[in-house]
PDB file of N, CA and C in Angstrom:
ATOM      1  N   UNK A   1       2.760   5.104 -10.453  1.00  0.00           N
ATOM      2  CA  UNK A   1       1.449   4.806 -11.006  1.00  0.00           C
ATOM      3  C   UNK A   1       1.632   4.400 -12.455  1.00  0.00           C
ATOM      4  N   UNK A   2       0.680   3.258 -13.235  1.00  0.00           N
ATOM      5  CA  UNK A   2       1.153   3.178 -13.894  1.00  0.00           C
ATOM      6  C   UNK A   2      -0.051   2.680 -15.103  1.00  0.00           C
ATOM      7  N   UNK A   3      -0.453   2.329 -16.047  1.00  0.00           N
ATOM      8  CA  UNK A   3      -1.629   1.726 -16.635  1.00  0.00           C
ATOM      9  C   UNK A   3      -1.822   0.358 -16.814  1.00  0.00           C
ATOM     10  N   UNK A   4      -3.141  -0.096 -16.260  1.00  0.00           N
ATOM     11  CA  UNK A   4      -2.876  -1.933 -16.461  1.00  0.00           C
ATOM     12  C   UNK A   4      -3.900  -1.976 -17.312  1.00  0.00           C
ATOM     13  N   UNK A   5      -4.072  -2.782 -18.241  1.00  0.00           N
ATOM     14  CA  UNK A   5      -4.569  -3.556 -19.387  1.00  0.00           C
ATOM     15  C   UNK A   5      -5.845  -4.407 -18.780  1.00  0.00           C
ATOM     16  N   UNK A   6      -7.007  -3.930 -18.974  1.00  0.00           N
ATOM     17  CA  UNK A   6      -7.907  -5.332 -18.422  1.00  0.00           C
ATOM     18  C   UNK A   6      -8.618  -5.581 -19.605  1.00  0.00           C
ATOM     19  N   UNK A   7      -9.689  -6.667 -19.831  1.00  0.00           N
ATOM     20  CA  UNK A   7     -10.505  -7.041 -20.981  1.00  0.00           C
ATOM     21  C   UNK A   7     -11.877  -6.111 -20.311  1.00  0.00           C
ATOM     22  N   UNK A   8     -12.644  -5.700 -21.560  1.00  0.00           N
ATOM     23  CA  UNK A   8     -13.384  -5.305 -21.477  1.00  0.00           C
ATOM     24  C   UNK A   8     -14.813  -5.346 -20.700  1.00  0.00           C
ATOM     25  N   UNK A   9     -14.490  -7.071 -20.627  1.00  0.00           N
ATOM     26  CA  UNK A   9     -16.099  -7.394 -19.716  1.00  0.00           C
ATOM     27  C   UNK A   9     -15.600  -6.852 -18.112  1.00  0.00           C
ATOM     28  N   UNK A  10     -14.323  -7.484 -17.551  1.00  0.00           N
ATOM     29  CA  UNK A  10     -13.526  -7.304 -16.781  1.00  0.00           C
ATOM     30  C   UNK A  10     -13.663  -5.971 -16.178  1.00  0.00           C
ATOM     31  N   UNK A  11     -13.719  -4.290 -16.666  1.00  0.00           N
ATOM     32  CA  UNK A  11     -13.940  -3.691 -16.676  1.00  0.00           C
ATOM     33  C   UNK A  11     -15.107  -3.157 -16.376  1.00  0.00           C
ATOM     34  N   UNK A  12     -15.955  -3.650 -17.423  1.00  0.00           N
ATOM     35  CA  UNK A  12     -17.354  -3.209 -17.234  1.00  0.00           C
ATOM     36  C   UNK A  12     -17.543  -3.531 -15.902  1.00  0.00           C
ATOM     37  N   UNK A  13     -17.626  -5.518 -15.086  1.00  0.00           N
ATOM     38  CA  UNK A  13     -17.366  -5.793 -14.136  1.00  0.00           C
ATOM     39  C   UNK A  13     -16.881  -4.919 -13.071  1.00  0.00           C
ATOM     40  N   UNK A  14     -15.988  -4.205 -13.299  1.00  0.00           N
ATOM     41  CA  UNK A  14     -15.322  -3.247 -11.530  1.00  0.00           C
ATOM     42  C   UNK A  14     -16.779  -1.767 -12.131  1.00  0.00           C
ATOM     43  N   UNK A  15     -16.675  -1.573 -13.413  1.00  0.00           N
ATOM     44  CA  UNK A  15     -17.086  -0.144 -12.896  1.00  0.00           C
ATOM     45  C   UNK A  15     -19.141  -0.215 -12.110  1.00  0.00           C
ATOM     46  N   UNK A  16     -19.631  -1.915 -12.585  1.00  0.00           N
ATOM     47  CA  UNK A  16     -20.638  -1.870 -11.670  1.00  0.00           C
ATOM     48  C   UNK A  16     -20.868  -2.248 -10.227  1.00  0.00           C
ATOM     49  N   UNK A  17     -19.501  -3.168  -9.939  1.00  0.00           N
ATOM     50  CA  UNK A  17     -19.370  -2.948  -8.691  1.00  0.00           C
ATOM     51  C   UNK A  17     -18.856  -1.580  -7.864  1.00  0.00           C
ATOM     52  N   UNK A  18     -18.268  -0.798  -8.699  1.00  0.00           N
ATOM     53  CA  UNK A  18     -18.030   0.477  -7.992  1.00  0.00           C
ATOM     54  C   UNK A  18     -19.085   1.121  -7.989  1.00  0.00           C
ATOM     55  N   UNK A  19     -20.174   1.280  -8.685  1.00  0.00           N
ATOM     56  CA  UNK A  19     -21.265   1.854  -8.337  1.00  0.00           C
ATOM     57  C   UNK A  19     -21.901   1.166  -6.725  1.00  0.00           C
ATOM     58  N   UNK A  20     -22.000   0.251  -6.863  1.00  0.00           N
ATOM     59  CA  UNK A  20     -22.800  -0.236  -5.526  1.00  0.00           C
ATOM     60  C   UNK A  20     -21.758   0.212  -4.532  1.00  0.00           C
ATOM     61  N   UNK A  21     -20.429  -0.191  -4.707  1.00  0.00           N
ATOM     62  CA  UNK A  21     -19.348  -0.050  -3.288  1.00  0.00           C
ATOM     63  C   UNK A  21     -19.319   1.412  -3.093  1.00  0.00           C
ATOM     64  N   UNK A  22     -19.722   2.437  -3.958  1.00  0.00           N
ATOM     65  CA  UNK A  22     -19.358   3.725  -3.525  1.00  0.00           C
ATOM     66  C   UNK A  22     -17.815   3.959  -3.531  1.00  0.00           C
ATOM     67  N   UNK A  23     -17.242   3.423  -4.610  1.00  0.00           N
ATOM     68  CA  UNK A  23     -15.743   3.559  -4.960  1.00  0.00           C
ATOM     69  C   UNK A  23     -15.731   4.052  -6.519  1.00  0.00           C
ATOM     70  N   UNK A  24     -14.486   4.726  -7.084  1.00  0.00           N
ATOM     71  CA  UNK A  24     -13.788   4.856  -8.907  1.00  0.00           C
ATOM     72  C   UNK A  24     -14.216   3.803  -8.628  1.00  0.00           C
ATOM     73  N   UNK A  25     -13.638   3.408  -9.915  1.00  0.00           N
ATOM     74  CA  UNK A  25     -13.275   2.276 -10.610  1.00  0.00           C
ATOM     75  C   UNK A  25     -12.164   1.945 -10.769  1.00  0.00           C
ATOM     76  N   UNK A  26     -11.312   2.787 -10.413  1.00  0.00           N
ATOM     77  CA  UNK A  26      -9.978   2.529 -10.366  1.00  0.00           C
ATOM     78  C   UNK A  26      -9.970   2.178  -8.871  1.00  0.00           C
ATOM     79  N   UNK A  27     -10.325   2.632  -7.688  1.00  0.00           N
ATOM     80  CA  UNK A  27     -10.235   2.361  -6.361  1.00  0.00           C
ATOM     81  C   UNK A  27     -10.763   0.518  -6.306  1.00  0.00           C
ATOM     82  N   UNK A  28     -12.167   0.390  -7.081  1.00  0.00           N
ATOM     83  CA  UNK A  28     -12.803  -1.302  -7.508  1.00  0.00           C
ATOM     84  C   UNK A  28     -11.893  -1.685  -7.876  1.00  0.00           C
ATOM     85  N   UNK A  29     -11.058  -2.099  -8.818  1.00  0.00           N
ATOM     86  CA  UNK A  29      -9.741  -3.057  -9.700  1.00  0.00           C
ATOM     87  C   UNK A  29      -8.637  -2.414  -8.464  1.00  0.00           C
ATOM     88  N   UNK A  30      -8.208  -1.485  -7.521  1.00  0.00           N
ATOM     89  CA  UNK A  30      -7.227  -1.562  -6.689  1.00  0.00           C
ATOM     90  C   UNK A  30      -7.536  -2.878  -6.007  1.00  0.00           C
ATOM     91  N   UNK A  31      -8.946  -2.290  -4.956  1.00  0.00           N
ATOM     92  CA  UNK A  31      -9.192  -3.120  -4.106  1.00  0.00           C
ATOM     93  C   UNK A  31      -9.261  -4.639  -4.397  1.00  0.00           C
ATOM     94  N   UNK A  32      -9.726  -4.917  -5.342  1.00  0.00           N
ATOM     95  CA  UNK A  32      -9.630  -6.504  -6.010  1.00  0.00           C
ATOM     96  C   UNK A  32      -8.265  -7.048  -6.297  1.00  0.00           C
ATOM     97  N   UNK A  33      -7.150  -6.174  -6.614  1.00  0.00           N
ATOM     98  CA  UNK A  33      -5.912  -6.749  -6.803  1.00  0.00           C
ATOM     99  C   UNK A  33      -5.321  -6.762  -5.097  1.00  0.00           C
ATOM    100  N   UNK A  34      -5.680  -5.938  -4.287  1.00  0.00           N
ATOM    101  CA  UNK A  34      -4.960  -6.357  -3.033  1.00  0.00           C
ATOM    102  C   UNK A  34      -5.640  -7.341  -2.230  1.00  0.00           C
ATOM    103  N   UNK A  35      -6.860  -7.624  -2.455  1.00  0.00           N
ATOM    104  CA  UNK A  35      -7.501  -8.816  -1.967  1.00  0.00           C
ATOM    105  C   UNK A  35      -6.872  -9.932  -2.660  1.00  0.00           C
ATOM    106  N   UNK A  36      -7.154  -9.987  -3.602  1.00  0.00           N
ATOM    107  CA  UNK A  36      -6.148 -11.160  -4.553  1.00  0.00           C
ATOM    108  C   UNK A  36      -4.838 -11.453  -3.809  1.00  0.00           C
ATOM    109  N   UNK A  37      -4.192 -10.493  -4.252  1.00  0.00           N
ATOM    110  CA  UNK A  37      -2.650 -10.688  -3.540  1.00  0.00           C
ATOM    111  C   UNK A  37      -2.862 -11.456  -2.543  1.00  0.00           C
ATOM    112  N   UNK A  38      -3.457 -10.706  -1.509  1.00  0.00           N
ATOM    113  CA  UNK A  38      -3.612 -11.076  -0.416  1.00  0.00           C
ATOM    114  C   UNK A  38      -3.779 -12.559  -0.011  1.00  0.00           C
ATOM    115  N   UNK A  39      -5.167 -13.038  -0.814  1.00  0.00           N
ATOM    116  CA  UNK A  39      -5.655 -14.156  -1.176  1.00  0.00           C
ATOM    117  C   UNK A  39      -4.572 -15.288  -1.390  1.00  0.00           C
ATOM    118  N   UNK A  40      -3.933 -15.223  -2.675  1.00  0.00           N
ATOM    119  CA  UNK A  40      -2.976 -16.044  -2.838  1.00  0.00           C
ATOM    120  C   UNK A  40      -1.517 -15.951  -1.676  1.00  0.00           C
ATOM    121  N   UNK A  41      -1.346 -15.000  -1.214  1.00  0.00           N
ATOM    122  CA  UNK A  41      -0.498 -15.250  -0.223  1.00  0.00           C
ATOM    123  C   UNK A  41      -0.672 -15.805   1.233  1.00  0.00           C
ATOM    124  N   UNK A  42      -2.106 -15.918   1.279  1.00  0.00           N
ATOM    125  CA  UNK A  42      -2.770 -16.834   2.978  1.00  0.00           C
ATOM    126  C   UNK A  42      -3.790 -17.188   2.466  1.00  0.00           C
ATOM    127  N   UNK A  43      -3.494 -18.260   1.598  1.00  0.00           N
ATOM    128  CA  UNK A  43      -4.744 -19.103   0.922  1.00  0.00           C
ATOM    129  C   UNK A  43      -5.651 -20.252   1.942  1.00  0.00           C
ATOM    130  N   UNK A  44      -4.758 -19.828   3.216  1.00  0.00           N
ATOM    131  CA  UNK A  44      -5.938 -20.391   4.143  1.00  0.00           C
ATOM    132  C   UNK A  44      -7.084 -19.486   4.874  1.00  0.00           C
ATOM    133  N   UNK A  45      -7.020 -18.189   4.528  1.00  0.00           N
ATOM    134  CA  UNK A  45      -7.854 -17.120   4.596  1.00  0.00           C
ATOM    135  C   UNK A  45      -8.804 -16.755   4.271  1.00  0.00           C
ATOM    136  N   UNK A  46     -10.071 -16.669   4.016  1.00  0.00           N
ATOM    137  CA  UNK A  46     -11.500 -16.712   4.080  1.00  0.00           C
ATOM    138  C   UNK A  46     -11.244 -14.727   3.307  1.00  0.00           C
ATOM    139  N   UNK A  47     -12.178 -14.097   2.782  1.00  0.00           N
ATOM    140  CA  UNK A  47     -12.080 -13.322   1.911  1.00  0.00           C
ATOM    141  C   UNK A  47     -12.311 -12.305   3.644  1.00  0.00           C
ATOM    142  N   UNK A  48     -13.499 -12.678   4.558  1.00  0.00           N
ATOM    143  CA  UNK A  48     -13.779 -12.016   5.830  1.00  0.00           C
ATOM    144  C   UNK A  48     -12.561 -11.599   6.437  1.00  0.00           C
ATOM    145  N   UNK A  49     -11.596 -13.048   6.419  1.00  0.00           N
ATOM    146  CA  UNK A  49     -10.766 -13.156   7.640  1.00  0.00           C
ATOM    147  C   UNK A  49      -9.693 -12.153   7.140  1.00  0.00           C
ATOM    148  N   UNK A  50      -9.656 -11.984   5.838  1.00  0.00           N
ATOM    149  CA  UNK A  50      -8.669 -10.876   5.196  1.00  0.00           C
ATOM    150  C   UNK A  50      -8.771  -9.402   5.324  1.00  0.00           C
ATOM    151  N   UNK A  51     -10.402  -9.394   5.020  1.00  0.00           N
ATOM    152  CA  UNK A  51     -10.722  -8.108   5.619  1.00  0.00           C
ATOM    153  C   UNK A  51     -10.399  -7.431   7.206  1.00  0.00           C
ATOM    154  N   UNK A  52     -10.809  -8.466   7.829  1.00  0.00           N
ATOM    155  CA  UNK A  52     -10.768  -8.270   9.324  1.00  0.00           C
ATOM    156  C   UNK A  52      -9.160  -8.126   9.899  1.00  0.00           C
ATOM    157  N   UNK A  53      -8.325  -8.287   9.088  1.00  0.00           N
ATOM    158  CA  UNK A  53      -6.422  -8.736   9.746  1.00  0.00           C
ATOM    159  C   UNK A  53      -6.675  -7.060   9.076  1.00  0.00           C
ATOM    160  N   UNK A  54      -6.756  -6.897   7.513  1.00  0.00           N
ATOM    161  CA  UNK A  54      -6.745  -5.232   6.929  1.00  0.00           C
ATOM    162  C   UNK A  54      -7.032  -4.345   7.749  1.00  0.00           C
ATOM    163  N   UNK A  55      -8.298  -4.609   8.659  1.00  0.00           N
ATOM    164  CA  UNK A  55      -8.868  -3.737   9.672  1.00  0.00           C
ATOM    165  C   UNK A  55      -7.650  -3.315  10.332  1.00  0.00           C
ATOM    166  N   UNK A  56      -7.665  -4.268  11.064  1.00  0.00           N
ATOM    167  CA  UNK A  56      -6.496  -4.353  12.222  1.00  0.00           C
ATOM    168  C   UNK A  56      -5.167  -3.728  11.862  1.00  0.00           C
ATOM    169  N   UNK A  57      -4.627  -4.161  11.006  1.00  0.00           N
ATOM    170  CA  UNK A  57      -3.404  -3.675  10.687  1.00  0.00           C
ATOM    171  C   UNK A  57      -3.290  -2.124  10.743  1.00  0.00           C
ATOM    172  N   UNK A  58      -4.895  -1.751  10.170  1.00  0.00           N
ATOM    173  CA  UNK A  58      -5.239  -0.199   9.914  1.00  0.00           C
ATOM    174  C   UNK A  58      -5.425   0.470  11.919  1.00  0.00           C
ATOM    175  N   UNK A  59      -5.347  -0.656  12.709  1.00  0.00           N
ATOM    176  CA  UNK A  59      -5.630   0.081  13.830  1.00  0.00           C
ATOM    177  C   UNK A  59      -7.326   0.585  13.820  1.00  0.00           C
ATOM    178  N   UNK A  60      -8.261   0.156  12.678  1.00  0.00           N
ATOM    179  CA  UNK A  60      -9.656   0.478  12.735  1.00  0.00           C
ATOM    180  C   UNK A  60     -10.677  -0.383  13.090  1.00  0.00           C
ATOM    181  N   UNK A  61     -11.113   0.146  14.080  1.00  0.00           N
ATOM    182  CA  UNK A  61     -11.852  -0.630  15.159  1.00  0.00           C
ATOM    183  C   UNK A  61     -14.047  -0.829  13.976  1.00  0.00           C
ATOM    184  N   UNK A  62     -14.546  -1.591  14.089  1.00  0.00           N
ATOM    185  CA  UNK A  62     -15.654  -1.321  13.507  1.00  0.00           C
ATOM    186  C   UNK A  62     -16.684  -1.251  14.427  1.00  0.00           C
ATOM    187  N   UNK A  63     -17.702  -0.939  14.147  1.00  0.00           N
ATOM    188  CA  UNK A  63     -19.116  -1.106  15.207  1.00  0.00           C
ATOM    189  C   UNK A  63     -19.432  -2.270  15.682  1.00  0.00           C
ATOM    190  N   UNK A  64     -19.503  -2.555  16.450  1.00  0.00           N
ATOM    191  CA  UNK A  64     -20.205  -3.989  16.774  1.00  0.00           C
ATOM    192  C   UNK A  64     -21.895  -4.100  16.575  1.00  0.00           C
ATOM    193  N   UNK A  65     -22.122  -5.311  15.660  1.00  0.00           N
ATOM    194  CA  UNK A  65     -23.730  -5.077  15.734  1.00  0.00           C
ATOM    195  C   UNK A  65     -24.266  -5.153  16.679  1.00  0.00           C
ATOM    196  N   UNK A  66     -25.361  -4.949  17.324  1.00  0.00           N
ATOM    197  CA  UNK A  66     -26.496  -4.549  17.752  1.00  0.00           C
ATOM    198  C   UNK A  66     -27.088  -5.960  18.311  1.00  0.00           C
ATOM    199  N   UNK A  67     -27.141  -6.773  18.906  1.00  0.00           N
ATOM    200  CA  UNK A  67     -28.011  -7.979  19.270  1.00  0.00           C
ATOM    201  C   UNK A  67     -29.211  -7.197  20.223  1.00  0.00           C
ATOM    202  N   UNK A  68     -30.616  -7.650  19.522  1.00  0.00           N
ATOM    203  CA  UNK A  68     -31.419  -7.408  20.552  1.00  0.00           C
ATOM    204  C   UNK A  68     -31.758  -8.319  21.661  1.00  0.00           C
TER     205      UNK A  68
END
């Protein structure tokens, strides 16, 4: 573990999205750097389609919505 350096707006930025996501703020700036990664390494990947392979990999199945 180790300390990373961000700019201040940058910051402010994760800690109000961690309010809405129900994450730290340190868990917000994780999750954004492994999406990133991610991102730039299958830049033909849709931010969804990244989520959805993460799922999987995790073996975690989600709900299926509901069609009435």
């Amino acid at each position: 573990m180790g300390i990373v350096k961000i700019d201040d707006e940058l910051h402010e930025e994760a800690r109000r999205a961690s309010a809405v996501m129900c994450r730290s703020i340190n868990a917000q700036a994780e999750f954004w750097m492994k999406i990133g990664m991610l991102a730039e390494a299958n830049p033909t990947l849709s931010f969804n389609d990244i989520v959805k392979v993460q799922l999987e990999v995790a073996q975690l199945r989600m709900a299926r919505p509901v069609v009435a």
